[in-house]
N, C-alpha and C. Protein backbone atom coordinates (compact mmCIF):
# COMPACT_ATOMS: atom_id res chain seq x y z
N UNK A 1 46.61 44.09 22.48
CA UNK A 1 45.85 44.70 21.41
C UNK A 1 46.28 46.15 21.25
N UNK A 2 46.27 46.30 20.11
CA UNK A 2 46.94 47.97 20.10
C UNK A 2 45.36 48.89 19.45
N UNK A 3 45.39 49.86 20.73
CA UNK A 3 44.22 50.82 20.42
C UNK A 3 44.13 51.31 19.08
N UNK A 4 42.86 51.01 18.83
CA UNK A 4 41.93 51.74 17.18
C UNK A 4 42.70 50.52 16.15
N UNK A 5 43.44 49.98 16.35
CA UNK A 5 43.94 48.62 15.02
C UNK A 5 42.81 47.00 15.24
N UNK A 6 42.24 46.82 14.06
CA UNK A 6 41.30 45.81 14.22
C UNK A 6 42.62 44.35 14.68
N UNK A 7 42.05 43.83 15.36
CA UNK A 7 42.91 42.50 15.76
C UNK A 7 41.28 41.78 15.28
N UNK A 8 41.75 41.07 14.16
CA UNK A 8 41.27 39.83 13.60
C UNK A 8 40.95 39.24 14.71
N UNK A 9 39.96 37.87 14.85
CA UNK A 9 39.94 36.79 15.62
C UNK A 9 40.22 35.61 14.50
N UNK A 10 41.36 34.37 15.27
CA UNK A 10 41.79 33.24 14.29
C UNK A 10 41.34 32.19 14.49
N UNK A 11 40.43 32.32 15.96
CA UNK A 11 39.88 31.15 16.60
C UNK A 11 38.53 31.08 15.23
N UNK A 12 38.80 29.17 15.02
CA UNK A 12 38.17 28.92 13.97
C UNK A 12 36.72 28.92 14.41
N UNK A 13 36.30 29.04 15.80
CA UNK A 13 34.81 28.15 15.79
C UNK A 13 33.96 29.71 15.77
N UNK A 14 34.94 31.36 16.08
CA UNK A 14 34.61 32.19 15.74
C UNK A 14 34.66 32.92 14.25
N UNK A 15 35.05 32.18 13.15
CA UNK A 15 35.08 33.03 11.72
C UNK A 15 33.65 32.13 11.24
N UNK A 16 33.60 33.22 10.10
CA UNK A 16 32.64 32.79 8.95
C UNK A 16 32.62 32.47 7.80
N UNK A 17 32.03 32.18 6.76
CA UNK A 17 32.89 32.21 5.45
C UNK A 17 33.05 33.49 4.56
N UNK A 18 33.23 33.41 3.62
CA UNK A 18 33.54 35.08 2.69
C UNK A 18 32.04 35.34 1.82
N UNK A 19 32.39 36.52 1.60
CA UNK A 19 30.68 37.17 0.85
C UNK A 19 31.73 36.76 -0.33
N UNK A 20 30.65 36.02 -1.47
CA UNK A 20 30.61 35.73 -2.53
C UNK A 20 31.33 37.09 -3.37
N UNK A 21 31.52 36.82 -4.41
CA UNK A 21 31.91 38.49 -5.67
C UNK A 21 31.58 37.78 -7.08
N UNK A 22 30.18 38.09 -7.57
CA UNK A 22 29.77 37.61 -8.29
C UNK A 22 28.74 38.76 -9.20
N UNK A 23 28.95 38.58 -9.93
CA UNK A 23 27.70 39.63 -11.35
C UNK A 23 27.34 38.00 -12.45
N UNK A 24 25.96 38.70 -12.96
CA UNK A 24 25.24 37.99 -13.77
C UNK A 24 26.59 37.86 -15.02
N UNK A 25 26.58 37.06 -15.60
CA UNK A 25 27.15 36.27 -16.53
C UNK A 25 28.55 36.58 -16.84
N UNK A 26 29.35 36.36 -15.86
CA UNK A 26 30.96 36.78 -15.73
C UNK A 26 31.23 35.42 -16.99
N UNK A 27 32.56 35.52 -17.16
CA UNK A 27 33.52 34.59 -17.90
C UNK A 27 34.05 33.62 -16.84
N UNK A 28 34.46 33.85 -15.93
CA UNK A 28 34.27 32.88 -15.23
C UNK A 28 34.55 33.13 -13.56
N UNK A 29 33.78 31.60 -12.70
CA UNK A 29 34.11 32.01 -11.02
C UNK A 29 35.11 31.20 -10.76
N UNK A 30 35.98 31.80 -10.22
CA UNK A 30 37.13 31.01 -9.66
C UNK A 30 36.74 30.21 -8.09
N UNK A 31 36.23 29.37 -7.89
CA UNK A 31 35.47 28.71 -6.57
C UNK A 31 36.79 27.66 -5.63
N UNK A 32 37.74 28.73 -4.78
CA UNK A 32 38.45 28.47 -3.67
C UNK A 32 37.57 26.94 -3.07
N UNK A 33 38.50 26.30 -2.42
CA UNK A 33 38.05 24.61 -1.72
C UNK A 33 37.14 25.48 -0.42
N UNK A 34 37.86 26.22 0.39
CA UNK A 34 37.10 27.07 1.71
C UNK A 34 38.30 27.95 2.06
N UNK A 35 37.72 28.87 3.02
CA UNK A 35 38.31 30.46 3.64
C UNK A 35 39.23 29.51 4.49
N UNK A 36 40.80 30.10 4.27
CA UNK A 36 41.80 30.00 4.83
C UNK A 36 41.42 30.93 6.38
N UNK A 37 42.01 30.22 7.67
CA UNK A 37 42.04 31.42 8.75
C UNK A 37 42.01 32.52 8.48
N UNK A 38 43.15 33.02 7.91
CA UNK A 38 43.35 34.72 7.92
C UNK A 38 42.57 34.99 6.73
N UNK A 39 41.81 33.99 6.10
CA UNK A 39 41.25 35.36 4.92
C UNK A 39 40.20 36.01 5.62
N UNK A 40 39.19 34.33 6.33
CA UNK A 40 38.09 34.57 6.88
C UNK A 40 38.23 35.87 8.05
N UNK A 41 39.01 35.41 8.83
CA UNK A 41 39.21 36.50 9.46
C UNK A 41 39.54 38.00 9.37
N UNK A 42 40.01 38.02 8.09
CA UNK A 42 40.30 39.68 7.24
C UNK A 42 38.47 39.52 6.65
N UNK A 43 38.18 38.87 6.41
CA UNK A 43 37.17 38.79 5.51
C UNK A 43 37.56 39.09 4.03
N UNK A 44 38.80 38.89 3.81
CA UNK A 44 39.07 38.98 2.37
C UNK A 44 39.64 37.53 1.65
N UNK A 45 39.34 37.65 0.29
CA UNK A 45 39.18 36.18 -0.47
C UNK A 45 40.80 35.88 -0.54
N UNK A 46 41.94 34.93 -0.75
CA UNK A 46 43.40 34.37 -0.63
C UNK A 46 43.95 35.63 -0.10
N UNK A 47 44.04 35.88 1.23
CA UNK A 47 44.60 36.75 2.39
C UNK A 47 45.81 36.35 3.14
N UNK A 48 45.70 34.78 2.36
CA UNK A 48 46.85 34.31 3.24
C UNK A 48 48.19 34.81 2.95
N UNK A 49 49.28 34.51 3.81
CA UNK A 49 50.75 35.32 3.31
C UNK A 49 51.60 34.52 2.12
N UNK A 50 51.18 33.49 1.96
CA UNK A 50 52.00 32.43 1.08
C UNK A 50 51.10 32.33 -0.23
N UNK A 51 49.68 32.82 0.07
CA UNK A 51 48.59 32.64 -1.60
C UNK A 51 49.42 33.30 -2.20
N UNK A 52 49.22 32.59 -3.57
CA UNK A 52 49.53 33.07 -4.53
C UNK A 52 48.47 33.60 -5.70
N UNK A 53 47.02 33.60 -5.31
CA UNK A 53 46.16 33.20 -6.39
C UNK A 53 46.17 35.31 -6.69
N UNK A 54 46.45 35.91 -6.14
CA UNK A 54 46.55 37.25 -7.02
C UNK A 54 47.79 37.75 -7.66
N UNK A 55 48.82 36.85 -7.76
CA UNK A 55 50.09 36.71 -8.52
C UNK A 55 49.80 36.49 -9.52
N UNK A 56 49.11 35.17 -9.53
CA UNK A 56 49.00 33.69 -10.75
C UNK A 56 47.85 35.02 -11.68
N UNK A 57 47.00 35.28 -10.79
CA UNK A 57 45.84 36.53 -11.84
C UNK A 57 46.32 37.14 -12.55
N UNK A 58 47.62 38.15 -12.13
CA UNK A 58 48.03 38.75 -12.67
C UNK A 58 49.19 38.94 -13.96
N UNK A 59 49.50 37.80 -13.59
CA UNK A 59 50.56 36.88 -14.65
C UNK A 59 50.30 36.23 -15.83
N UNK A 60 49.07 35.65 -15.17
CA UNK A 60 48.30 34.98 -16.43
C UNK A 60 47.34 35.75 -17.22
N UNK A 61 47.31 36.93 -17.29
CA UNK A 61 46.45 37.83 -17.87
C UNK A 61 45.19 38.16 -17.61
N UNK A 62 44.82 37.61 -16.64
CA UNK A 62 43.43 38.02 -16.27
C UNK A 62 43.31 39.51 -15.77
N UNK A 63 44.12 39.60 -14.77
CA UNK A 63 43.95 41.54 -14.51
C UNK A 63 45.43 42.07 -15.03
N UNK A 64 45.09 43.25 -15.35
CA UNK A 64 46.24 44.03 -15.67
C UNK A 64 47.32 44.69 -14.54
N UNK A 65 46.78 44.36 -13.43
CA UNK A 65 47.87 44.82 -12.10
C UNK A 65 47.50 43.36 -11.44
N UNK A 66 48.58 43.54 -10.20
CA UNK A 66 47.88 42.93 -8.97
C UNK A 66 47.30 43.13 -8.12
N UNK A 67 45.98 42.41 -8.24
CA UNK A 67 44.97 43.29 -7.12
C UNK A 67 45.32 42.46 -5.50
N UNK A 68 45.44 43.85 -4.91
CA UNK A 68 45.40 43.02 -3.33
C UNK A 68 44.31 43.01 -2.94
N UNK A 69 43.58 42.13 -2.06
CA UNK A 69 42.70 40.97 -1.65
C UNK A 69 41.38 41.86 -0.90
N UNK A 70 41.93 43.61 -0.27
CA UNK A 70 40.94 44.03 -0.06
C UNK A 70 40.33 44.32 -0.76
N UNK A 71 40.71 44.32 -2.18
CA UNK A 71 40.05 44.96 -3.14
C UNK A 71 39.75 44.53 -4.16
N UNK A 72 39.32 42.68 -3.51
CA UNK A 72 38.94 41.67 -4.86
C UNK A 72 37.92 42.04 -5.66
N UNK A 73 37.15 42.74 -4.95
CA UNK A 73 35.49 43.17 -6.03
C UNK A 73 35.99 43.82 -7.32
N UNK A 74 37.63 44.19 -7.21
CA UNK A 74 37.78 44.75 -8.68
C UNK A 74 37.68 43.61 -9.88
N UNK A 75 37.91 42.74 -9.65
CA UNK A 75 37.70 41.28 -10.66
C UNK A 75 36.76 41.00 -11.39
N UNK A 76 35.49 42.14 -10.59
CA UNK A 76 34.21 41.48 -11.55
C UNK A 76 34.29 42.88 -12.70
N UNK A 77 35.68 43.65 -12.83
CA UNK A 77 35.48 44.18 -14.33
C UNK A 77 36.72 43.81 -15.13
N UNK A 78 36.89 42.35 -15.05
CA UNK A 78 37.46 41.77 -15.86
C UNK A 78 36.92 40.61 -16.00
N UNK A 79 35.60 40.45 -15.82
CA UNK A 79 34.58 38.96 -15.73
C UNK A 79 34.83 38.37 -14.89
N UNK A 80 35.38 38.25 -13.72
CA UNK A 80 35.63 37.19 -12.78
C UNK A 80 35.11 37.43 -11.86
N UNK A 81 34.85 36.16 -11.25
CA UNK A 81 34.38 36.17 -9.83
C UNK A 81 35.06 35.41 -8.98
N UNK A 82 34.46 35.36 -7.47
CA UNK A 82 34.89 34.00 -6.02
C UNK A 82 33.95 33.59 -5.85
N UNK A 83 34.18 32.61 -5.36
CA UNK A 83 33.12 32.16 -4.52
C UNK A 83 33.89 30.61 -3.56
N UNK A 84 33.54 30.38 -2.88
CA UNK A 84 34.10 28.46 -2.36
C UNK A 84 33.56 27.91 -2.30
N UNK A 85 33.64 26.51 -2.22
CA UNK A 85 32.68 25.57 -2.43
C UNK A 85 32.04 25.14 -0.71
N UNK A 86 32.85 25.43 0.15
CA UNK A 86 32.26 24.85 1.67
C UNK A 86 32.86 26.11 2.14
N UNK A 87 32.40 26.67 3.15
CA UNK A 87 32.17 28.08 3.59
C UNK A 87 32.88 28.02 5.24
N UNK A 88 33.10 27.00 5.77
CA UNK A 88 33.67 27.06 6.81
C UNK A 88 35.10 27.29 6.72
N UNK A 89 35.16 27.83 7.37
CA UNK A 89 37.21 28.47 7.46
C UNK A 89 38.20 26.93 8.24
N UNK A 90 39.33 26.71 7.80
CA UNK A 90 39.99 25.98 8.25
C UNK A 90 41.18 26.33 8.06
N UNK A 91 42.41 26.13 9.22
CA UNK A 91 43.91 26.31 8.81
C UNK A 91 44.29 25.70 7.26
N UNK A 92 44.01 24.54 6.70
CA UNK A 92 44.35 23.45 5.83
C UNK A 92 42.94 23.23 5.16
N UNK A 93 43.16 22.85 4.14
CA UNK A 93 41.94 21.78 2.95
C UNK A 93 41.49 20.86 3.77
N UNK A 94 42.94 20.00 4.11
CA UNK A 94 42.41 18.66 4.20
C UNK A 94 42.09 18.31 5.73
N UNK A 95 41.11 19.44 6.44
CA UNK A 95 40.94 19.36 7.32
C UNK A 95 39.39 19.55 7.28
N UNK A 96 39.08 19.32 6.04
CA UNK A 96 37.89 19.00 5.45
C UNK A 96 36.87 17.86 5.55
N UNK A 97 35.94 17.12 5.51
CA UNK A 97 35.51 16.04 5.52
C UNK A 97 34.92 16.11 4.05
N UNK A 98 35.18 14.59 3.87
CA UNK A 98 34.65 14.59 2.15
C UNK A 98 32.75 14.90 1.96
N UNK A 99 32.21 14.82 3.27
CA UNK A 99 30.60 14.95 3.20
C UNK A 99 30.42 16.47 3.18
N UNK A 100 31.40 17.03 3.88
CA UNK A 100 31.15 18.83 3.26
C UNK A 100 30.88 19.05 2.15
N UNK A 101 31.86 18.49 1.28
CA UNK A 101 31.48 19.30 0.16
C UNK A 101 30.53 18.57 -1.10
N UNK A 102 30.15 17.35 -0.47
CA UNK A 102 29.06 17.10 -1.14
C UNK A 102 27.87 17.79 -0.54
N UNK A 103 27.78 17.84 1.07
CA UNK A 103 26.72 18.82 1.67
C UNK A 103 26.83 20.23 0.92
N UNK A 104 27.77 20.89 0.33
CA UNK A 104 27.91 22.13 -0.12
C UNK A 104 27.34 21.86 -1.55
N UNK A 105 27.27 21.27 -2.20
CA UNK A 105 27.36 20.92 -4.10
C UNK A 105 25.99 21.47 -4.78
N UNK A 106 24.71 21.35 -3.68
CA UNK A 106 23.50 21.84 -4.02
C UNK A 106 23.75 23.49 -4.20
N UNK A 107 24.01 23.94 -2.81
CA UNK A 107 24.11 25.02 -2.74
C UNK A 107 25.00 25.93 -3.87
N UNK A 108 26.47 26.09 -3.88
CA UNK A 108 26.58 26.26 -5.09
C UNK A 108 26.42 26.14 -6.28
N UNK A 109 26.02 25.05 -6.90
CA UNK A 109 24.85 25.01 -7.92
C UNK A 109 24.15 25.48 -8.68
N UNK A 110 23.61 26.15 -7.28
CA UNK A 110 21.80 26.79 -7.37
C UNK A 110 22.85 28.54 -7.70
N UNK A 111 24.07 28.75 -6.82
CA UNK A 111 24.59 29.96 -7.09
C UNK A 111 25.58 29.74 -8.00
N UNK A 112 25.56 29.06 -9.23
CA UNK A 112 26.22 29.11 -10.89
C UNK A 112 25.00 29.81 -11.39
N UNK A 113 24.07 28.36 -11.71
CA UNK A 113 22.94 28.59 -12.39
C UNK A 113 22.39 29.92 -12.84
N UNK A 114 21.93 30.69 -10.90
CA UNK A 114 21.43 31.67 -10.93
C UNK A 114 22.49 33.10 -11.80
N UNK A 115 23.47 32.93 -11.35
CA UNK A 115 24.49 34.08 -12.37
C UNK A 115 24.91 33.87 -13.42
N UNK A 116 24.95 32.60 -13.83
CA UNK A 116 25.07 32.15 -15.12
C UNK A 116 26.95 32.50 -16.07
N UNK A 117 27.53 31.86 -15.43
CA UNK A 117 29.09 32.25 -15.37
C UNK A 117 29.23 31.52 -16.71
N UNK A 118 30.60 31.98 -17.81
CA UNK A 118 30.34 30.84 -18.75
C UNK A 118 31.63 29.38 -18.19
N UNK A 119 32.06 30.04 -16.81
CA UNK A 119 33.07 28.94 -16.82
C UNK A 119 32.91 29.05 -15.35
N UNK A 120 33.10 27.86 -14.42
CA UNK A 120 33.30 27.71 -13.54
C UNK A 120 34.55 26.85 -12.99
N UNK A 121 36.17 27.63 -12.42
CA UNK A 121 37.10 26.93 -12.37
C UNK A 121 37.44 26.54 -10.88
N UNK A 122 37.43 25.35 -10.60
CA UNK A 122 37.80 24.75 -9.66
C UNK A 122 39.30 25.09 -8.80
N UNK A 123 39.56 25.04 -8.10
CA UNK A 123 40.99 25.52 -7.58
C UNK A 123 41.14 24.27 -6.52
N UNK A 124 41.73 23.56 -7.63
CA UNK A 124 42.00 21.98 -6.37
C UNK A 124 41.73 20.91 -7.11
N UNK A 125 41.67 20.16 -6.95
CA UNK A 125 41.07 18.59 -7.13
C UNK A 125 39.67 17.82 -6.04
N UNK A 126 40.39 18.28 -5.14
CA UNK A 126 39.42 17.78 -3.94
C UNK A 126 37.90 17.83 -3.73
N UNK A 127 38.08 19.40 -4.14
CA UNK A 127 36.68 19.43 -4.09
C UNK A 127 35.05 18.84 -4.92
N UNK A 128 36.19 19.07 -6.34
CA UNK A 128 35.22 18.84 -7.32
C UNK A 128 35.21 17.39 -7.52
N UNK A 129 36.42 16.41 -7.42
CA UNK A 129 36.09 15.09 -7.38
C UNK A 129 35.38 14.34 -6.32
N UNK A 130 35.11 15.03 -4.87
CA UNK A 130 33.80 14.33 -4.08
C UNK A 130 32.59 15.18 -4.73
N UNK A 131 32.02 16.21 -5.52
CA UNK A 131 31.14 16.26 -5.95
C UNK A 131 30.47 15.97 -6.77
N UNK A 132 31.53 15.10 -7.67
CA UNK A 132 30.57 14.36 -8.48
C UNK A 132 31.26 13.01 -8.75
N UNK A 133 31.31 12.41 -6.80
CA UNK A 133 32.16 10.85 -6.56
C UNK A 133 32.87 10.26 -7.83
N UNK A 134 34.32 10.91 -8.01
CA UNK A 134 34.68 10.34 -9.11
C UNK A 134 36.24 10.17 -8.13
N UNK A 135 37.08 9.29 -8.00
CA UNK A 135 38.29 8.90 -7.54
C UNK A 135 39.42 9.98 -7.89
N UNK A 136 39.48 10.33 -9.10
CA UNK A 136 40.18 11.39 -9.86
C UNK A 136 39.59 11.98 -10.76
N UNK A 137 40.56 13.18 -11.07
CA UNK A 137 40.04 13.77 -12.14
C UNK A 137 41.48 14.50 -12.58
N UNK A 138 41.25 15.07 -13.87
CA UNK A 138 42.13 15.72 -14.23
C UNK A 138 42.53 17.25 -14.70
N UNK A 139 43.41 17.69 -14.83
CA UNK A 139 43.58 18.84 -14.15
C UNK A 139 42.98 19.27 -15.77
N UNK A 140 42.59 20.99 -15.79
CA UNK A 140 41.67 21.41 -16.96
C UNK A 140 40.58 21.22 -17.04
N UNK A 141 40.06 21.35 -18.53
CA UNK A 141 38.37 21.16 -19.38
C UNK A 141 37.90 20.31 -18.47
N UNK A 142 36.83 20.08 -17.97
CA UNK A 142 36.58 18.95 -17.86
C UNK A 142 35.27 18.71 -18.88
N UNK A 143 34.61 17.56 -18.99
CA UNK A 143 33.66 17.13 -19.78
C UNK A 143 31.97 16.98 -19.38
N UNK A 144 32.23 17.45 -18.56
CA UNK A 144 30.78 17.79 -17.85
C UNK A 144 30.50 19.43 -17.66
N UNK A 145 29.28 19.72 -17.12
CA UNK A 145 28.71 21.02 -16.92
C UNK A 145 28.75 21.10 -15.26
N UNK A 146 28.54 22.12 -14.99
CA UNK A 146 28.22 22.37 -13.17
C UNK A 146 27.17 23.34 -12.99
N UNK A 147 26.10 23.07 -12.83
CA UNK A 147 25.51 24.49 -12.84
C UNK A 147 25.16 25.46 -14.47
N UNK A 148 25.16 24.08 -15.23
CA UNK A 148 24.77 25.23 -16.79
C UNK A 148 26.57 25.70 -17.38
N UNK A 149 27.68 25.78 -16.33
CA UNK A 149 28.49 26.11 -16.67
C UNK A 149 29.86 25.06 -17.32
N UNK A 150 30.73 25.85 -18.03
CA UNK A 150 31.67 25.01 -18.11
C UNK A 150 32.75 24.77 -17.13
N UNK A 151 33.08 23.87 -16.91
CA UNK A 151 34.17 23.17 -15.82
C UNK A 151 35.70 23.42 -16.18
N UNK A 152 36.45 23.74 -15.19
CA UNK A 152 38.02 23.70 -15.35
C UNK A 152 38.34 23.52 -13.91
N UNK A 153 39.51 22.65 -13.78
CA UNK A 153 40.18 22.25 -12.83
C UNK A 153 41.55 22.75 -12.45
N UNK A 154 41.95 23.79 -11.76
CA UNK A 154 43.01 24.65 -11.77
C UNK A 154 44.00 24.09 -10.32
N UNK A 155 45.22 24.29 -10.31
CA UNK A 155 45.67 23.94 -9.12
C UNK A 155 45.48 25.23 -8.17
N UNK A 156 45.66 24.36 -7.14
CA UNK A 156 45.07 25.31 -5.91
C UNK A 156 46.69 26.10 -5.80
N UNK A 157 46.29 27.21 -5.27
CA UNK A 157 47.37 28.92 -5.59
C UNK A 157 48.16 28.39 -4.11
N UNK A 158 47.20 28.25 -3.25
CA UNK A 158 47.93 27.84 -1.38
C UNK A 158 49.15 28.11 -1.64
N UNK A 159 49.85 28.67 -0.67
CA UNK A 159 51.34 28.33 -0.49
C UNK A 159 51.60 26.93 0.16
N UNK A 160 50.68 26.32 0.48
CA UNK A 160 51.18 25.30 1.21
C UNK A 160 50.63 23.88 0.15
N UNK A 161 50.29 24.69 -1.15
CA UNK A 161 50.42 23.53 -2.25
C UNK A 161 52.19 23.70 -2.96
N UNK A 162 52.82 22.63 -2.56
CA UNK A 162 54.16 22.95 -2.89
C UNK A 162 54.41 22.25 -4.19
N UNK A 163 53.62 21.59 -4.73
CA UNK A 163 53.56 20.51 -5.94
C UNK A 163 53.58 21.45 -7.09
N UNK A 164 53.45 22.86 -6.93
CA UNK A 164 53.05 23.51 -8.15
C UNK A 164 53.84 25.20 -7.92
N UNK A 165 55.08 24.98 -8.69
CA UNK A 165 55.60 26.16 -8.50
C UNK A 165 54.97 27.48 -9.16
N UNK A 166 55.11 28.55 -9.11
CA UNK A 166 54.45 29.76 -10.22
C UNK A 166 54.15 30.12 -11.24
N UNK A 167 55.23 29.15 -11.90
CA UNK A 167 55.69 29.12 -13.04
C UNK A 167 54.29 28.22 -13.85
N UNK A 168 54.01 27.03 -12.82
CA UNK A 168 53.32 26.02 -13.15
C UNK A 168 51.92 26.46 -13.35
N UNK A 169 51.45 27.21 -12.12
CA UNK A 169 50.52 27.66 -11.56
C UNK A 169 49.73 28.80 -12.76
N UNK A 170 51.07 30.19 -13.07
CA UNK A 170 50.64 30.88 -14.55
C UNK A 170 50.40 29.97 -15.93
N UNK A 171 51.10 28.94 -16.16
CA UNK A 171 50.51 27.99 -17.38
C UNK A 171 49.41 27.54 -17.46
N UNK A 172 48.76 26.79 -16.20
CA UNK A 172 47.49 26.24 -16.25
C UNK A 172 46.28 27.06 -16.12
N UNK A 173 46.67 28.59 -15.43
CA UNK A 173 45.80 29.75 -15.33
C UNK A 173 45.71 30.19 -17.03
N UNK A 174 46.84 30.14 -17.45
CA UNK A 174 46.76 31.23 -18.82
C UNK A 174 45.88 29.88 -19.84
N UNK A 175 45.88 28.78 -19.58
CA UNK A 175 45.17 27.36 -20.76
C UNK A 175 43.70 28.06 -20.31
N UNK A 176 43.50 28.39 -19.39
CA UNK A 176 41.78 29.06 -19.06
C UNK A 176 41.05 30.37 -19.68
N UNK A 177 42.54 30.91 -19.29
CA UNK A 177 42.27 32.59 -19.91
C UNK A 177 41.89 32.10 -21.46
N UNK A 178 43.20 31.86 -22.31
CA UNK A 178 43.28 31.95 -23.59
C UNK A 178 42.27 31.09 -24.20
N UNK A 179 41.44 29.57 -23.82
CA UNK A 179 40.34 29.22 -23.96
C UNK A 179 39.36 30.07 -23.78
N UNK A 180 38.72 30.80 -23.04
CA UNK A 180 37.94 31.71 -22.45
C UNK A 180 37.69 32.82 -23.52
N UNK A 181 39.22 33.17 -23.88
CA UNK A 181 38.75 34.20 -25.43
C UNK A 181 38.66 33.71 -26.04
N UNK A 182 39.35 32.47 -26.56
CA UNK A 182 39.46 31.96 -28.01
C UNK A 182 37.10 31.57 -28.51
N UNK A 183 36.41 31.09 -27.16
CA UNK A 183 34.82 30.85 -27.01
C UNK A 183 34.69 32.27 -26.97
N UNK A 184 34.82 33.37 -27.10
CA UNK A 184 34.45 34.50 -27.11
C UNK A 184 34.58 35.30 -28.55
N UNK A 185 35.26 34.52 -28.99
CA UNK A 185 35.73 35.44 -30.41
C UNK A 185 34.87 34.58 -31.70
C-alpha cells in the first residue's frame, strides 16, 4: 500500500452499489445492468478501463466534453442521470441471477416514478427482458412505459461487450438523443 493513496478494496463481498445521480424530471436515466468491481470500488458510475459509456456520451451529443467518471454529477446539467437496476457489484453481468433483477424491478420503479424522467434507457438487454419476462426484446423505443417513463434499450458501453464497436455504440446513443429533442420541440 503506498502511504496517503486510497487503495480501493476489489473483494466483491466488501463493495456496495453506487449513489444514484438523479434530479426531478431529467430527459432521461441511463440505468447500468450493476457496478462493475472497480467502479463500485472507486465509487464512481463506468470506472472501468475498457467502459466506454463516457466516450459514447460524448460523441453522441449528449455532453459537450468528456466527462470523467469522478465527475458524473455533471450529467444532471444536460438532463441525464444513473442509476442500475441491481446494486450489487460483480466482475461480469452475467454473473447475475435472473431473480435479481426481477427482485430489483419494484425498487427502481418506485425511483422513475418518484423523479419522473421523460425517458428511461436501458443499457443491455438482460436486464430489462427478465423484468418484464419477455425472451427478447429489441434494441430501442420500446412500447411499453417503466415507471410513468418512456423505455429505450441501448447496448451496454462494457468493454467486454465486444458485439458493438463505437462506432455502433454512438448510432444507437445518438437514435435516443435526437428522439429526445425531436419530443421536446
Amino acid at each position: 500500500m503506498i502511504p496517503g493513496k486510497l487503495q480501493p478494496s476489489t473483494r466483491s463481498r466488501d463493495l456496495i452499489g453506487l449513489p444514484d445521480i438523479f434530479a426531478p424530471h431529467l430527459s432521461v436515466v441511463f440505468c447500468g445492468v450493476n457496478p462493475g468491481i472497480r467502479s463500485a470500488a472507486l465509487g464512481q458510475h463506468f470506472a472501468g478501463r475498457g467502459n466506454r459509456f463516457w466516450t459514447v456520451m460524448h460523441l453522441a451529443g449528449f455532453t459537450p466534453e468528456r466527462i470523467e467518471p469522478p465527475h458524473a454529477r455533471a450529467l444532471l446539467r444536460y438532463g441525464c442521470g444513473l442509476t442500475t437496476v441491481v446494486e450489487r457489484p460483480t466482475r461480469r453481468a452475467d454473473q447475475l441471477a435472473r431473480h435479481e433483477f426481477v427482485d430489483a424491478a419494484a425498487k427502481l420503479e418506485r425511483k422513475i416514478e418518484r423523479y419522473a424522467p421523460r425517458c428511461i434507457a436501458f443499457l443491455g438487454k438482460v436486464a430489462y427482458a427478465a423484468i418484464v419476462n419477455q425472451r427478447t426484446v429489441r434494441w430501442g423505443a420500446q412500447s411499453t412505459l417503466f415507471g410513468r417513463a418512456a423505455v429505450w434499450i441501448l447496448p451496454n458501453p462494457s468493454g467486454l461487450n465486444r458485439a458493438f464497436q463505437i462506432d455502433d455504440l454512438v448510432k444507437a446513443y445518438q437514435e435516443l438523443r435526437e428522439s429526445l429533442q425531436c419530443e421536446s420541440t
